[in-house]
C-alpha atoms as a PDB file:
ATOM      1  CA  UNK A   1       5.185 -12.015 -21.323  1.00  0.00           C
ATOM      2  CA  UNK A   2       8.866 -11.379 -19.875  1.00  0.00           C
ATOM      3  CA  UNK A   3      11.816 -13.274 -21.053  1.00  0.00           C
ATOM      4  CA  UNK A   4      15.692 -12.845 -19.140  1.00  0.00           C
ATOM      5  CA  UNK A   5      19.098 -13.964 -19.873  1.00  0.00           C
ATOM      6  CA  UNK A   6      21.580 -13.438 -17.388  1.00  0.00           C
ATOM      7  CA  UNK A   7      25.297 -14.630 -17.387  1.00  0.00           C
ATOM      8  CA  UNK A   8      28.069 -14.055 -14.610  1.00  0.00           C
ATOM      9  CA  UNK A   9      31.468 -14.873 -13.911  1.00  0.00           C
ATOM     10  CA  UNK A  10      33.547 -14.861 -10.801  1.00  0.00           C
ATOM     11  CA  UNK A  11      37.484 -13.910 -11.291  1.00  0.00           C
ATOM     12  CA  UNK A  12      38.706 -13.803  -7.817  1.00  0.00           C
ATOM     13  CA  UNK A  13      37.132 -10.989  -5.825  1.00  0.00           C
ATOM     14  CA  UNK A  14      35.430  -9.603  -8.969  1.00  0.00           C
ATOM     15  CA  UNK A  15      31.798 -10.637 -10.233  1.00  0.00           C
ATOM     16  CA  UNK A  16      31.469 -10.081 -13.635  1.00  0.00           C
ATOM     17  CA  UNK A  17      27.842  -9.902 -15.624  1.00  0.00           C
ATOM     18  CA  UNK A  18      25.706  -9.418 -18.625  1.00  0.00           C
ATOM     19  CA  UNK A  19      22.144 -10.016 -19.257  1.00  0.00           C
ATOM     20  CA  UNK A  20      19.244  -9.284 -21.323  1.00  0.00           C
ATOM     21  CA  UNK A  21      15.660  -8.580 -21.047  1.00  0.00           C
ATOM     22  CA  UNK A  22      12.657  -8.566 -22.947  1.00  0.00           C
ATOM     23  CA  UNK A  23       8.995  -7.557 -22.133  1.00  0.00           C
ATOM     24  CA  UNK A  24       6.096  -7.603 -24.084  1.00  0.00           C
ATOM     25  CA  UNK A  25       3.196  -6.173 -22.648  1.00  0.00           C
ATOM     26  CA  UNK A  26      -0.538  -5.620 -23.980  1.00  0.00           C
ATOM     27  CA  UNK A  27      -3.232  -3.925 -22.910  1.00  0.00           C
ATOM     28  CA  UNK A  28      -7.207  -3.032 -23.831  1.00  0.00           C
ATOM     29  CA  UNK A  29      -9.084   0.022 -22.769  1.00  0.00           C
ATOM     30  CA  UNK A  30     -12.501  -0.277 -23.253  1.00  0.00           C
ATOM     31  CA  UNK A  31     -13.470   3.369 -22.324  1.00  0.00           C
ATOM     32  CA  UNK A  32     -15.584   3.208 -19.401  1.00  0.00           C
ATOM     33  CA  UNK A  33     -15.742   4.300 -16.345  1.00  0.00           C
ATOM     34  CA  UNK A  34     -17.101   6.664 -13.055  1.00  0.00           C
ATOM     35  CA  UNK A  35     -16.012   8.440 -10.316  1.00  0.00           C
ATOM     36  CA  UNK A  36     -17.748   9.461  -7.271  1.00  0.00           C
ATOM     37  CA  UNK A  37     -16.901  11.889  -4.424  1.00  0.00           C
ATOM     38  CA  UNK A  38     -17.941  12.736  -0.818  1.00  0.00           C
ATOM     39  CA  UNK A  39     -17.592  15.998   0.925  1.00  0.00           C
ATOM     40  CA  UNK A  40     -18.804  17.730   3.821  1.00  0.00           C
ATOM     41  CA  UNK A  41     -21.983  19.275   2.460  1.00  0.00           C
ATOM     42  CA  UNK A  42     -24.378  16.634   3.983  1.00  0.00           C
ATOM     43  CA  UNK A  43     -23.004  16.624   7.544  1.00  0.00           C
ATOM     44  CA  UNK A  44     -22.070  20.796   7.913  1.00  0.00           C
ATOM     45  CA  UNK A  45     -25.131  22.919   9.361  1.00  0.00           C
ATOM     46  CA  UNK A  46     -27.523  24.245   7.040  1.00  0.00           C
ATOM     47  CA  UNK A  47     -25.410  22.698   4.171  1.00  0.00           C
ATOM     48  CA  UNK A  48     -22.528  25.180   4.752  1.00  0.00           C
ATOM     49  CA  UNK A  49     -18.698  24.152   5.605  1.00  0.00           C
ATOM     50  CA  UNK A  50     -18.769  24.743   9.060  1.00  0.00           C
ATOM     51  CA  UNK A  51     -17.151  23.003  12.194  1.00  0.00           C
ATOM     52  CA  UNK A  52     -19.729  20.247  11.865  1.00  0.00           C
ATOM     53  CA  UNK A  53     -18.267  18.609   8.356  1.00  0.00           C
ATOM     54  CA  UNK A  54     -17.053  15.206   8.472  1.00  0.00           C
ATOM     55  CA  UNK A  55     -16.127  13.627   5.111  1.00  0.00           C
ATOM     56  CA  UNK A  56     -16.235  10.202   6.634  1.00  0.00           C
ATOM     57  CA  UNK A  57     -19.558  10.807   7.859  1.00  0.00           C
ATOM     58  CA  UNK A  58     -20.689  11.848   4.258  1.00  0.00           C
ATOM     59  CA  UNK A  59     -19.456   8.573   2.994  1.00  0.00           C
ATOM     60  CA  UNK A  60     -21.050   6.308   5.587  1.00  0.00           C
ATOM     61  CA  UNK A  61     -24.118   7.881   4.901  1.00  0.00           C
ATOM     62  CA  UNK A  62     -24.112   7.340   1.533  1.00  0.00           C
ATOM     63  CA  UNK A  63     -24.806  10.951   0.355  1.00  0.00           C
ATOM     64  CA  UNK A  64     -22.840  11.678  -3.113  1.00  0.00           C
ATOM     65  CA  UNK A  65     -21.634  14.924  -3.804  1.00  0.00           C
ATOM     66  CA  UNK A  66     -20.911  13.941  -7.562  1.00  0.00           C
ATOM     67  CA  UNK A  67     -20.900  11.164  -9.494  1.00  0.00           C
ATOM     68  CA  UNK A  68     -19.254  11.086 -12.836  1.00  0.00           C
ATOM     69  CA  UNK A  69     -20.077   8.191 -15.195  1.00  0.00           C
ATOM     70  CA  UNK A  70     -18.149   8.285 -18.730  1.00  0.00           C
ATOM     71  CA  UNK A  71     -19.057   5.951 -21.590  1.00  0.00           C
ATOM     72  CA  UNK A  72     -17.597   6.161 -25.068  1.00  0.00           C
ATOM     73  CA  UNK A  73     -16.318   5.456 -28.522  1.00  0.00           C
ATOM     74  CA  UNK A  74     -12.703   5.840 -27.565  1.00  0.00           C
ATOM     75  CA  UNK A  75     -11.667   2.367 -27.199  1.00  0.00           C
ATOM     76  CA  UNK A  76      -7.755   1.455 -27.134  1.00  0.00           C
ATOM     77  CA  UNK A  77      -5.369  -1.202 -27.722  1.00  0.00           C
ATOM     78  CA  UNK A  78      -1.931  -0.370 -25.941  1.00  0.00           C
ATOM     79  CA  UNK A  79       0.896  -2.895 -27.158  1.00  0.00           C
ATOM     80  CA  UNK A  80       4.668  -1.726 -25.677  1.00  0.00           C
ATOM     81  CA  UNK A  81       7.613  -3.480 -25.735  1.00  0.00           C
ATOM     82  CA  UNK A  82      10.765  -3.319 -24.176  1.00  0.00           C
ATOM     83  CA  UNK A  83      14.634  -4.465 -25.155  1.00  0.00           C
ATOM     84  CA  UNK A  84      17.450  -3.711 -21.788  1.00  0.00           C
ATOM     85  CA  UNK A  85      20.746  -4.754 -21.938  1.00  0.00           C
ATOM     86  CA  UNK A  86      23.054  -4.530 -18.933  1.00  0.00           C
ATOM     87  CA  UNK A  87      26.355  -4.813 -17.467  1.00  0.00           C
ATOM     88  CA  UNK A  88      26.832  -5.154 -13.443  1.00  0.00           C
ATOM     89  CA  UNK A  89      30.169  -5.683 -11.700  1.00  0.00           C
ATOM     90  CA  UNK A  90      30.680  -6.335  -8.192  1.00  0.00           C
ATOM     91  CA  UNK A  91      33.875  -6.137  -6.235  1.00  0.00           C
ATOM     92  CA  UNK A  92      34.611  -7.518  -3.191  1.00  0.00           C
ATOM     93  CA  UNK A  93      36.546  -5.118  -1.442  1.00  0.00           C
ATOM     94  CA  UNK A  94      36.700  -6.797   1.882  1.00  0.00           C
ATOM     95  CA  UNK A  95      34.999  -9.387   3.699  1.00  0.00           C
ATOM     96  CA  UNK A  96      31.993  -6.257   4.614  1.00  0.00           C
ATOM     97  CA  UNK A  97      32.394  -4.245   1.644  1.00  0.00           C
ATOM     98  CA  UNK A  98      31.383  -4.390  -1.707  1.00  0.00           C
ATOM     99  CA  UNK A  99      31.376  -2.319  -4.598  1.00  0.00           C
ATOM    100  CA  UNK A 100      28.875  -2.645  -7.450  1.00  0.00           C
ATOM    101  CA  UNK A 101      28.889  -0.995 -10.619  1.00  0.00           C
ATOM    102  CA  UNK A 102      27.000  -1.363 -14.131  1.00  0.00           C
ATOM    103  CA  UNK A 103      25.545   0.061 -17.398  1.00  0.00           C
ATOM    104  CA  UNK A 104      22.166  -0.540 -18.617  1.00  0.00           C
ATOM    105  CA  UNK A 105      20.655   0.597 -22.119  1.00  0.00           C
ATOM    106  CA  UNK A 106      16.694   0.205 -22.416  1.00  0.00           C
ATOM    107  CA  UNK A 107      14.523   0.871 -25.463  1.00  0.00           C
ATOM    108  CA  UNK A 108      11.134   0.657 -25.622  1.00  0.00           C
ATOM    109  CA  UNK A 109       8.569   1.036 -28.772  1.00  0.00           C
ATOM    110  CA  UNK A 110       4.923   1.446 -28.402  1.00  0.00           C
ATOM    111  CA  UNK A 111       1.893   0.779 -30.738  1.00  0.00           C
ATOM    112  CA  UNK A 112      -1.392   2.171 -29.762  1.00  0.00           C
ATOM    113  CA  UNK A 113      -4.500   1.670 -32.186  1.00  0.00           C
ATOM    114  CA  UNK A 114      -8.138   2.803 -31.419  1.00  0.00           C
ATOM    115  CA  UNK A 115     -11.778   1.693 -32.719  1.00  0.00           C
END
C-alpha cells in the first residue's frame, strides 16, 4: 500500500514543488526453501575437470551436483514502513536547458516478529 501527495507551482521560468510519500509494506517468510547446482563433474573424463566439462551439459542432463533443501521453525513477519518528504525545483534556463534541484528526507521504521 503506497499513498503520494504532490503539489507544484509555476512562477515564470521556475517550477516549484513539494510532495509526500508513504509506503507500507508487509511481508511473510515461511522458512523454506532449496537450492540446487550443476557443475562439470558429470560431463569431464573420468569425473575430473578436464577440457571435456560443460556446465550446460550437466544441467540438460539432469545430473545434480548438490541439492540443498532447508525446512524450519524460523518463520517471519517483516512489516516496514516508510515517511519521504521532498522538495524539487526546476528552472528553465533556456528553451534546451533546464536546471533541477531538490531535497528529500526519508525515514523508515521496521517491525519484524518470528513464530
Amino acid at each position: 500500500m503506497d499513498y503520494h501527495a504532490d503539489l507544484s507551482k509555476v512562477v515564470g521560468n521556475d517550477t516549484l514543488g513539494v510532495g509526500a510519500v508513504y509506503y507500507h509494506i508487509r511481508a511473510y517468510d515461511d522458512s523454506w526453501g532449496y537450492g540446487t547446482n550443476f557443475t562439470q563433474n558429470a560431463t569431464s573424463q573420468n569425473s575430473t575437470s578436464g577440457p571435456t566439462e560443460f556446465v550446460p551439459a550437466h544441467f540438460l542432463l539432469g545430473a545434480l551436483d548438490g541439492y540443498h533443501p532447508f525446512l524450519g521453525e524460523t518463520g517471519m513477519s517483516q512489516t516496514t514502513n516508510w515517511w519521504g518528504l521532498y522538495g524539487p525545483d526546476q528552472w528553465q534556463v533556456t528553451k534546451s536547458l533546464a536546471l533541477t534541484a531538490g531535497l528529500r528526507w526519508i525515514m523508515s521504521a521496521l517491525l519484524i516478529s518470528t513464530k
